[in-house]
C-alpha atoms as a PDB file:
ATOM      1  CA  UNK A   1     -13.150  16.712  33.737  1.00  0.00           C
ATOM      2  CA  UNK A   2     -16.554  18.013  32.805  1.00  0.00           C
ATOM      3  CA  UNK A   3     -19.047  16.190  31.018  1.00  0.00           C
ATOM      4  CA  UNK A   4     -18.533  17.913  27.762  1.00  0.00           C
ATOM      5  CA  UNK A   5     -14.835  17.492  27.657  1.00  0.00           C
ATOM      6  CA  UNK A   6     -15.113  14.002  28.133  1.00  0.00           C
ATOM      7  CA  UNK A   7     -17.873  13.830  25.355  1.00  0.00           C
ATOM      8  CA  UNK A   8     -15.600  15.612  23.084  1.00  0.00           C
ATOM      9  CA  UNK A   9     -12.805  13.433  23.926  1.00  0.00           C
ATOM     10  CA  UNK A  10     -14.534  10.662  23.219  1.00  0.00           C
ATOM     11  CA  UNK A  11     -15.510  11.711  20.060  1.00  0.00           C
ATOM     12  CA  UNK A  12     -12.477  12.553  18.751  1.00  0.00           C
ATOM     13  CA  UNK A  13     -10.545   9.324  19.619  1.00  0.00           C
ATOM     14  CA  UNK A  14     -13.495   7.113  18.046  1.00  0.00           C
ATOM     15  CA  UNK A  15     -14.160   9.439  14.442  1.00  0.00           C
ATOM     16  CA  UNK A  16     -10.417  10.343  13.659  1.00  0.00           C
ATOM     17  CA  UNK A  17      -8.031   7.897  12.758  1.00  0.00           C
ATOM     18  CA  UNK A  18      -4.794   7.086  14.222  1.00  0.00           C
ATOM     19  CA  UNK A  19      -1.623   8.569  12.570  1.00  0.00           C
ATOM     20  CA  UNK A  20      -0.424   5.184  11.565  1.00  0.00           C
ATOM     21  CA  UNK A  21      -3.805   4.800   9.611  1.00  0.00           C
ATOM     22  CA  UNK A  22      -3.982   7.862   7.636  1.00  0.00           C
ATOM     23  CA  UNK A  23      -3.214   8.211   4.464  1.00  0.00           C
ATOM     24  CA  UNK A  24      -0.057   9.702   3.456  1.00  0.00           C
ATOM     25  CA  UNK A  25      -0.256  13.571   3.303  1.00  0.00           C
ATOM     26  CA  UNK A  26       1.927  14.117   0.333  1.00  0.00           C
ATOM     27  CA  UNK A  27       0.281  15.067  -3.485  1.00  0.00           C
ATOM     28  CA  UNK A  28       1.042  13.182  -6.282  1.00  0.00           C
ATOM     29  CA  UNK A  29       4.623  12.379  -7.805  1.00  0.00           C
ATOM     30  CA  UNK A  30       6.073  13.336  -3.685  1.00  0.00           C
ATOM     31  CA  UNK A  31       7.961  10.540  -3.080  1.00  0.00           C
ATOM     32  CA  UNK A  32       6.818   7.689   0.175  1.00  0.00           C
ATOM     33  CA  UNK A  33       9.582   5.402   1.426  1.00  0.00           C
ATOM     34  CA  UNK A  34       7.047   1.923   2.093  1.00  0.00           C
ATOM     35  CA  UNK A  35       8.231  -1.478   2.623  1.00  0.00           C
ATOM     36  CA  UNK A  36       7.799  -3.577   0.125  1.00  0.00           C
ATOM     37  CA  UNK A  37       7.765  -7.616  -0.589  1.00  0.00           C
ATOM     38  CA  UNK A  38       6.698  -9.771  -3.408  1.00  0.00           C
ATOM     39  CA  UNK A  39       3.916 -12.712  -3.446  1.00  0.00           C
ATOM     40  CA  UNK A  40       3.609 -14.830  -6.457  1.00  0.00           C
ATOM     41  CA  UNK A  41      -0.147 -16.325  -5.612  1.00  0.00           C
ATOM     42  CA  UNK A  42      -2.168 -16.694  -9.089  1.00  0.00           C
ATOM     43  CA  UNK A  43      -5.747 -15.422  -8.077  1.00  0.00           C
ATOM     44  CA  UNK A  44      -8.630 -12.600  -8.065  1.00  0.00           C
ATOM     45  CA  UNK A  45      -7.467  -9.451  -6.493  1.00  0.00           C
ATOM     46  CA  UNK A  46      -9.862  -7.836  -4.477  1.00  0.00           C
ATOM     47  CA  UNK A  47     -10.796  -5.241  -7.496  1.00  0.00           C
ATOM     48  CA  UNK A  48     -11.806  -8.306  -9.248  1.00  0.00           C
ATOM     49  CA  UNK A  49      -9.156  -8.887 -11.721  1.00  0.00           C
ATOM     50  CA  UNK A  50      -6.479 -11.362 -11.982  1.00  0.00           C
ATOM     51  CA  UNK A  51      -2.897 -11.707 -10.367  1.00  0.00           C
ATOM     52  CA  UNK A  52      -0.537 -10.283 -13.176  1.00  0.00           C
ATOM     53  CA  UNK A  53       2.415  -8.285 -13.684  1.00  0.00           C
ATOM     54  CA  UNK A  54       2.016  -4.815 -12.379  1.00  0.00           C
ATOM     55  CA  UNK A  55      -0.402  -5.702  -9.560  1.00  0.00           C
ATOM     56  CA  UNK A  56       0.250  -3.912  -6.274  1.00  0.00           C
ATOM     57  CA  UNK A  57      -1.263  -5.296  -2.941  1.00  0.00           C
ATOM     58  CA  UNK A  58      -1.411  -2.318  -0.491  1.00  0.00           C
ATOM     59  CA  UNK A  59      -3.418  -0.804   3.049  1.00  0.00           C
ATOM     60  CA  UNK A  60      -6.704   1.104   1.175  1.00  0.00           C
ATOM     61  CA  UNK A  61      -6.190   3.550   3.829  1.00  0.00           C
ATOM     62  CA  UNK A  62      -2.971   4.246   2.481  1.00  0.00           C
ATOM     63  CA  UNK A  63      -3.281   3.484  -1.240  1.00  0.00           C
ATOM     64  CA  UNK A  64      -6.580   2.979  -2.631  1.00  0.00           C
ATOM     65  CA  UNK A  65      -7.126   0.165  -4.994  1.00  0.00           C
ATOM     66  CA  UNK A  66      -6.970   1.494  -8.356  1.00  0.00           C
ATOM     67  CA  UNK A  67      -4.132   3.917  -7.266  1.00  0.00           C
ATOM     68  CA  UNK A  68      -1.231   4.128 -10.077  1.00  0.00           C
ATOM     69  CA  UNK A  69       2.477   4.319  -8.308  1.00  0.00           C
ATOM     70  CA  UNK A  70       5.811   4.567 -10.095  1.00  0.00           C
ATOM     71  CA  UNK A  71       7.963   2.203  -7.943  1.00  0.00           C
ATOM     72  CA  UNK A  72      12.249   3.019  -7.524  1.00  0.00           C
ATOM     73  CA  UNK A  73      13.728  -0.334  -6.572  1.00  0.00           C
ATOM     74  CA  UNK A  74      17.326  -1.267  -6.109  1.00  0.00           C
ATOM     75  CA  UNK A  75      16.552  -4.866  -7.618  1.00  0.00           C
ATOM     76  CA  UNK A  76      16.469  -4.936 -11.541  1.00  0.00           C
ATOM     77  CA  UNK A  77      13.041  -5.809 -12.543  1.00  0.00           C
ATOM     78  CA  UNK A  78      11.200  -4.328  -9.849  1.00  0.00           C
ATOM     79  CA  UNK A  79      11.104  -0.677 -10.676  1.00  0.00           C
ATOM     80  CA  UNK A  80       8.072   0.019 -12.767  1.00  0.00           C
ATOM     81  CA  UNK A  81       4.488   0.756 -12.714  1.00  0.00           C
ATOM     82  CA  UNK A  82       1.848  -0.746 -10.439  1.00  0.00           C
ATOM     83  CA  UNK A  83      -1.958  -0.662 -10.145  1.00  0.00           C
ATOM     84  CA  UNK A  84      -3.119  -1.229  -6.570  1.00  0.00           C
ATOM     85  CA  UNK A  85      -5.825  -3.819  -7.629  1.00  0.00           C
ATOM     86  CA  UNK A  86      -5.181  -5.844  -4.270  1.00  0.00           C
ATOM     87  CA  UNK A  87      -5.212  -6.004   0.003  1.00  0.00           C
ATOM     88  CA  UNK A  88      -3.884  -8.532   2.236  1.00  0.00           C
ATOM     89  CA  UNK A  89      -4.355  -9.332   5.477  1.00  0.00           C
ATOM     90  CA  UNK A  90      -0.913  -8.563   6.411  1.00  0.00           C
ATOM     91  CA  UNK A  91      -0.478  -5.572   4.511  1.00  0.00           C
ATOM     92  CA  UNK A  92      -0.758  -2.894   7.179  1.00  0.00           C
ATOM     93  CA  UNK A  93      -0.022   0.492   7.514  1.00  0.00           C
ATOM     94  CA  UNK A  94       2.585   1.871   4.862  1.00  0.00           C
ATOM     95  CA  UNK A  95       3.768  -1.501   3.374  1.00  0.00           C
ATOM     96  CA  UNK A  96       2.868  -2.993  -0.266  1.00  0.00           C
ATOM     97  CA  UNK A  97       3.416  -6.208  -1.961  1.00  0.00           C
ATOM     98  CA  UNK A  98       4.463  -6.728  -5.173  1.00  0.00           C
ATOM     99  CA  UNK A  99       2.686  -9.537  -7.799  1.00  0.00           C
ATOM    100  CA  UNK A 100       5.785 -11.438  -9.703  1.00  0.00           C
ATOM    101  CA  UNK A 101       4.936 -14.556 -11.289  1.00  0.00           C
ATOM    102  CA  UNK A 102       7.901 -16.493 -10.374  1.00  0.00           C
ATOM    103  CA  UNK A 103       8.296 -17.348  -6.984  1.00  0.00           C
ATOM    104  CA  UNK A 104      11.709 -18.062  -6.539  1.00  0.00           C
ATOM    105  CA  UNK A 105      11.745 -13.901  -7.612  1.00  0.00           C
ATOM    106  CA  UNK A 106       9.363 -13.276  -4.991  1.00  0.00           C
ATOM    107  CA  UNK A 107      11.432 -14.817  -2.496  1.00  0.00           C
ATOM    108  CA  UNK A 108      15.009 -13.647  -3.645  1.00  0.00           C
ATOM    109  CA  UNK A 109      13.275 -10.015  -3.382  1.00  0.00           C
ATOM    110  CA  UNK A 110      12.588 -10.450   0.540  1.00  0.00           C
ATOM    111  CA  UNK A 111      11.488  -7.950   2.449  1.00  0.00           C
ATOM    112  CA  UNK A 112      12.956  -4.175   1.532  1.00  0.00           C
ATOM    113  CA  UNK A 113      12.343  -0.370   1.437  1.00  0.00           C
ATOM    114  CA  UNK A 114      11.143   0.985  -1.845  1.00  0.00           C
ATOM    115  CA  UNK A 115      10.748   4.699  -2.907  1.00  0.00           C
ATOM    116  CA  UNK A 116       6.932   4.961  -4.380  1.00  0.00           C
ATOM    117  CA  UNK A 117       5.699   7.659  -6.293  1.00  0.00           C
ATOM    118  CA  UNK A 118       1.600   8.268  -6.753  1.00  0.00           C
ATOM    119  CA  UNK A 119       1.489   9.311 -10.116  1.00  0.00           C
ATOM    120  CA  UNK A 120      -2.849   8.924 -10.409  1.00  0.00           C
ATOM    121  CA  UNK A 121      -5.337   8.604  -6.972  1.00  0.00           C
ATOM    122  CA  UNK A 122      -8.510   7.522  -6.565  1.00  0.00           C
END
């Protein structure tokens, strides 16, 4: 391998993200099957504003905070608008988390796949 070829390769694999880490390729209102759970943890997001209703936790990389989604959810209740205002440390990749402020709904809600739309993007 010459010197340049390795250079190059070198350069690609350190400036361009992985495929898991880009951001969904679709415009807005295509549809992205995530996986999505609930948290019910009263606090500041990271945009700076508090947990409430309609609060999204997501990966920036694959929904920016301050995104607006349309979520389609099989659970009553769930299927609405969101604001990504929030990150977690476990939200990775193409997952979200859901705000609900009871917890006993967070935790009936579990872990499931959820059709999101981006209706407005940073």
């Amino acid at each position: 391998m010459s010197r340049i070829t390795f250079l190059a390769t070198v350069l690609c694999a350190t400036l361009l993200p992985a495929a898991s880490d880009a951001r969904p390729r679709r415009g807005p209102g295509r549809p992205l099957r995530l996986t999505a759970s609930a948290y019910c943890h009263h606090g500041t997001t990271r945009s700076g504003a508090q947990t409430s209703r309609g609060t999204l936790a997501a990966d920036p990389r694959v929904l920016p905070v301050g995104t607006v989604v349309r979520i389609e959810s099989t659970v009553p209740g769930f299927s609405g608008n969101y604001i990504v205002r929030d990150t977690g440390a476990k939200i990775k990749g193409r997952k979200v988390d859901i705000f609900v402020p009871n917890c006993a709904n967070a935790r009936a809600f579990g872990k499931r796949v959820v059709v999101v739309r981006v209706l407005r993007s940073i």
